[in-house]
Protein backbone atom coordinates (compact mmCIF):
# COMPACT_ATOMS: atom_id res chain seq x y z
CA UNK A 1 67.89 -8.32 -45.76
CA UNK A 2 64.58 -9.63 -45.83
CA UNK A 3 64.57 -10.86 -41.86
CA UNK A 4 65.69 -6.93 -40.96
CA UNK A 5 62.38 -5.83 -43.66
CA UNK A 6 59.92 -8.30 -42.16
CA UNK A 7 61.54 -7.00 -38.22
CA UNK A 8 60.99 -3.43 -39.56
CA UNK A 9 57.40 -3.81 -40.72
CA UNK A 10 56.04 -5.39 -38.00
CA UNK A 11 58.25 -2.52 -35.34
CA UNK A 12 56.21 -0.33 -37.19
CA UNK A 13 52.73 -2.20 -37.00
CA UNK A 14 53.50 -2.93 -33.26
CA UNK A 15 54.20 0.78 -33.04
CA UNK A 16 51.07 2.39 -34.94
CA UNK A 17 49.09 -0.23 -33.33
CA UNK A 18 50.12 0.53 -29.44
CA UNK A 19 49.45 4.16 -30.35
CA UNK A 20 46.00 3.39 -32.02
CA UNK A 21 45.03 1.70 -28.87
CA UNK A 22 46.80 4.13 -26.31
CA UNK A 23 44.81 7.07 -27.82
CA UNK A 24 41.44 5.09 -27.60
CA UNK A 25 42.06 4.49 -24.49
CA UNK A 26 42.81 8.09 -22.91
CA UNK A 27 39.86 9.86 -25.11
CA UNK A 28 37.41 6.64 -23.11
CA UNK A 29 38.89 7.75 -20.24
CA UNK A 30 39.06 11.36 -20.37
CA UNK A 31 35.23 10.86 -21.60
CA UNK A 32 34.08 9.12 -18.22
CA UNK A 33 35.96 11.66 -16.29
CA UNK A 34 33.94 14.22 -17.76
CA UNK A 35 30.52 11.75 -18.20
CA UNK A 36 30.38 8.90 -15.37
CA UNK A 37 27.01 8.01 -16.73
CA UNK A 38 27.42 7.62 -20.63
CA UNK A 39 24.96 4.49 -20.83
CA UNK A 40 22.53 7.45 -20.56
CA UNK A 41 23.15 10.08 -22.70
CA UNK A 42 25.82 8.89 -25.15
CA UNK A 43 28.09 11.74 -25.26
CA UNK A 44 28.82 14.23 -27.86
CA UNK A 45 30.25 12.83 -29.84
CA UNK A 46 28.95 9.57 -28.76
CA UNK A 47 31.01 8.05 -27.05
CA UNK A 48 30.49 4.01 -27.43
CA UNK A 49 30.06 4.65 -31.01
CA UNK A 50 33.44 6.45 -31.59
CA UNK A 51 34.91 3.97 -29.04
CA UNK A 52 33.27 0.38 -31.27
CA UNK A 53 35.45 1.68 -34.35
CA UNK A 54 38.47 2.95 -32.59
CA UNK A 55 38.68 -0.62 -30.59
CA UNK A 56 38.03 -2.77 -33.77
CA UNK A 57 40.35 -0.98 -35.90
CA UNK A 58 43.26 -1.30 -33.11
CA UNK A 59 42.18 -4.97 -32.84
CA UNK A 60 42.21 -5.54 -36.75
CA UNK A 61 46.31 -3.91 -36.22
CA UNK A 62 47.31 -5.74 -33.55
CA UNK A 63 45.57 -9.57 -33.74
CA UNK A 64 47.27 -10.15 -36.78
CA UNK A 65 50.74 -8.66 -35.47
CA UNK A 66 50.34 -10.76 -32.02
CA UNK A 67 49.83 -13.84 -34.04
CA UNK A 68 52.74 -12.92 -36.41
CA UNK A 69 55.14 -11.74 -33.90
CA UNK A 70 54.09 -15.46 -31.38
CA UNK A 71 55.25 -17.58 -34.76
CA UNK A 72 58.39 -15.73 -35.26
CA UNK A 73 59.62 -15.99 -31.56
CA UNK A 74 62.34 -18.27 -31.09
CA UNK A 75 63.04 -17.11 -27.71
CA UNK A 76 61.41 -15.27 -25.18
CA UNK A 77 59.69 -12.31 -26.18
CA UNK A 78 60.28 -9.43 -24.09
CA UNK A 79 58.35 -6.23 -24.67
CA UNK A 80 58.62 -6.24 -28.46
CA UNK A 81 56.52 -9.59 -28.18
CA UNK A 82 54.20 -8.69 -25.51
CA UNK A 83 53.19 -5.37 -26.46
CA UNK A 84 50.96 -6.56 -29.10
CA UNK A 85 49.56 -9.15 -26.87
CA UNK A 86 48.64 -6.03 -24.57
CA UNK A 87 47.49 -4.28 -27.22
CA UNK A 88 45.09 -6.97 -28.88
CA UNK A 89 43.71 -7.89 -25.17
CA UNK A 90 42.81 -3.68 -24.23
CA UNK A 91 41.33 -3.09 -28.26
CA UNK A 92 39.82 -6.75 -27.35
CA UNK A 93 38.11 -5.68 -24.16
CA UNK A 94 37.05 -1.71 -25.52
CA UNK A 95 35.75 -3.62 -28.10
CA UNK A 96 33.56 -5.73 -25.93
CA UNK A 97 32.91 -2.36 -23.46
CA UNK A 98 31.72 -0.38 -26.04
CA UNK A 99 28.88 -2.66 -28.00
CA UNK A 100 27.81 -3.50 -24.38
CA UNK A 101 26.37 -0.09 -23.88
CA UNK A 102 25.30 0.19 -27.47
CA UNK A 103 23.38 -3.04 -26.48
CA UNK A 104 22.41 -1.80 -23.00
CA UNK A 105 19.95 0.32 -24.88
CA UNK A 106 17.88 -2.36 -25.68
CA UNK A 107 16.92 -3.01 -21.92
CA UNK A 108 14.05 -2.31 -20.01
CA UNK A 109 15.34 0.95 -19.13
CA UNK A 110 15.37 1.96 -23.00
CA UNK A 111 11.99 0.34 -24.19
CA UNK A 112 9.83 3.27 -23.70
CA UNK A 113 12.13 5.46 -25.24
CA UNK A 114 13.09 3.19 -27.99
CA UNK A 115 9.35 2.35 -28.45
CA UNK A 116 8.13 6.01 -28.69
CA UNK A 117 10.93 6.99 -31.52
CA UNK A 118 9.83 4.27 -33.31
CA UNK A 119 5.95 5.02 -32.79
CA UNK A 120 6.34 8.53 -33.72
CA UNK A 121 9.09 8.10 -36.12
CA UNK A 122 7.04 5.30 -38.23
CA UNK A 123 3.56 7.26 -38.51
CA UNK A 124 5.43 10.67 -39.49
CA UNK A 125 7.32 8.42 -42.27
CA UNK A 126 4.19 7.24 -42.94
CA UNK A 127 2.44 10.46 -43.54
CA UNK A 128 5.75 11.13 -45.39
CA UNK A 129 5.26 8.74 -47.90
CA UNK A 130 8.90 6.57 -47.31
CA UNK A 131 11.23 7.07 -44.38
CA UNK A 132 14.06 7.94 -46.82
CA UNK A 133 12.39 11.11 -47.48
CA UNK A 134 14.44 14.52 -46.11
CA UNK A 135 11.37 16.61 -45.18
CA UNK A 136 11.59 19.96 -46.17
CA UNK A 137 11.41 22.52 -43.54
CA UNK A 138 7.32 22.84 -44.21
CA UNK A 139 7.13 19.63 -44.56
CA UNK A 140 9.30 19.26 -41.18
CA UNK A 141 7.24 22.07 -39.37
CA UNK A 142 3.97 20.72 -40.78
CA UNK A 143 4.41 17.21 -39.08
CA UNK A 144 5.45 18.74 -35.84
CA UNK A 145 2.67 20.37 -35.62
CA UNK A 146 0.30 17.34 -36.49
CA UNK A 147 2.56 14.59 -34.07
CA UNK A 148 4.56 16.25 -31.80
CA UNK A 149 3.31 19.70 -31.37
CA UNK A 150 5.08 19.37 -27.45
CA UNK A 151 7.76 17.30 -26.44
CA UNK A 152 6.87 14.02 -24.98
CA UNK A 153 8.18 13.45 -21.19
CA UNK A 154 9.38 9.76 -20.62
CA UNK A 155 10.87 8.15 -17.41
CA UNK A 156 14.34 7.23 -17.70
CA UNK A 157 15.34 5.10 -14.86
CA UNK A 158 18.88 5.93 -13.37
CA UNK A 159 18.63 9.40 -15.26
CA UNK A 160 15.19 10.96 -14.60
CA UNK A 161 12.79 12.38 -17.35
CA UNK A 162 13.87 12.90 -21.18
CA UNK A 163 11.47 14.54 -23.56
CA UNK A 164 11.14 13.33 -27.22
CA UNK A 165 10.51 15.75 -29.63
CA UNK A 166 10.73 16.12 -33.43
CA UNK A 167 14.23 16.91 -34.15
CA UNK A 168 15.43 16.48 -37.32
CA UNK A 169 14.21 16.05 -41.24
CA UNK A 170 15.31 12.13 -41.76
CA UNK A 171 14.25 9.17 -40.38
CA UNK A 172 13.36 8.63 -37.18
CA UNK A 173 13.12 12.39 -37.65
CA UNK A 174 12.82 12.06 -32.74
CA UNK A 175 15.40 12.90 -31.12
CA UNK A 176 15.61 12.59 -27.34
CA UNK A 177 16.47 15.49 -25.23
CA UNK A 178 18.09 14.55 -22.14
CA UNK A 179 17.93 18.11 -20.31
CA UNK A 180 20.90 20.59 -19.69
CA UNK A 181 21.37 20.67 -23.87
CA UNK A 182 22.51 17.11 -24.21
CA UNK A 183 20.30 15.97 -27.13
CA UNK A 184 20.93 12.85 -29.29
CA UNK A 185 19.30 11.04 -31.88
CA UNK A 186 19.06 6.74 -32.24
CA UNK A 187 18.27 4.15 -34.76
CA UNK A 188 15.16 2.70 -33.52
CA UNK A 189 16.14 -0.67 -34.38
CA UNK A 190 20.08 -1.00 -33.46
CA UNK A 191 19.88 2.53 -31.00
CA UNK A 192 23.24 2.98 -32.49
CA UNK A 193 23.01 6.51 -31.76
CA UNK A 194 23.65 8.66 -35.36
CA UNK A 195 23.80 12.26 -33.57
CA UNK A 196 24.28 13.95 -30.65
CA UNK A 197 25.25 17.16 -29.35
């Protein structure tokens, strides 16, 4: 009774955890069909960011089930042992994919970009008075005006020119706008990006 409970659980974890990782999988793909270029503008939603919590939660399923599932086998494993070894090695590799291009922002492509939101962003925090201030909409208006009153063009390479502009009341409070209405805001410091649209 307790062999067919323990063959039942981990069906089911072996089960949740190929679906976990077959969705992931199809929304990454579906996004480069629609974005071939995400390391540029990261998507709305954002797509390595969606895609770094997706892939660890599938790996945190199926590691754990691959490892049981290897100790149990007595005999060859077929597909019930092999799936999660598929599934660990894909949530594995998104895994690896996906903090990649969150850390492909801290190139040389990104460092006048990344640099400028954290110029800008700092001295209107400053005149803030602390960067975990919301600014009110006078308050947000107000330090438009006095630091970016237009947007600031920056060179891109391998996209073209994105403007930074005041965007939003919290910290960094710059967002960049990469043209067409693609528009995204980043930690200056990871460039995990927190919004985009």
């Amino acid at each position: 009774m307790i062999r067919v409970l323990r063959i039942a659980i981990v069906a089911g974890c072996v089960l949740i955890g190929a679906l976990f990782v077959g969705v992931t999988v199809l929304y990454g793909t579906m996004f480069f069909i629609v974005n071939p270029t995400p390391w540029n503008f990261p998507g709305d939603p954002p797509l390595f960011e969606r895609l770094i919590h997706a892939a660890g939660i599938a790996a945190v399923m199926n590691l754990p089930t691959w490892l049981f599932v290897s100790r149990l086998a007595t005999r060859p494993l077929g597909l019930f042992g092999s799936l999660p070894r598929l599934c660990s090695i894909l949530s594995i590799a998104m895994f690896a994919g996906s903090a990649g291009g969150i850390l492909e922002r801290h190139d040389a492509r990104w460092v006048p970009i990344r640099n400028g939101i954290w110029q800008y962003g700092d001295s209107i925090a400053a005149a803030a008075g602390d960067k975990h201030r919301v600014l009110s909409h006078e308050e947000f208006e107000r330090f438009k005006n006095e630091f970016m009153p237009t947007p600031v063009s920056v060179r891109l390479p391998g996209h073209g020119t994105v403007r930074l502009r005041m965007a939003h009341g919290v910290y960094p409070y710059v967002g960049v706008d990469f043209g067409g209405g693609a528009n995204a805001l980043f930690d200056p410091r990871t460039m995990i990006c927190t919004y985009s649209d």
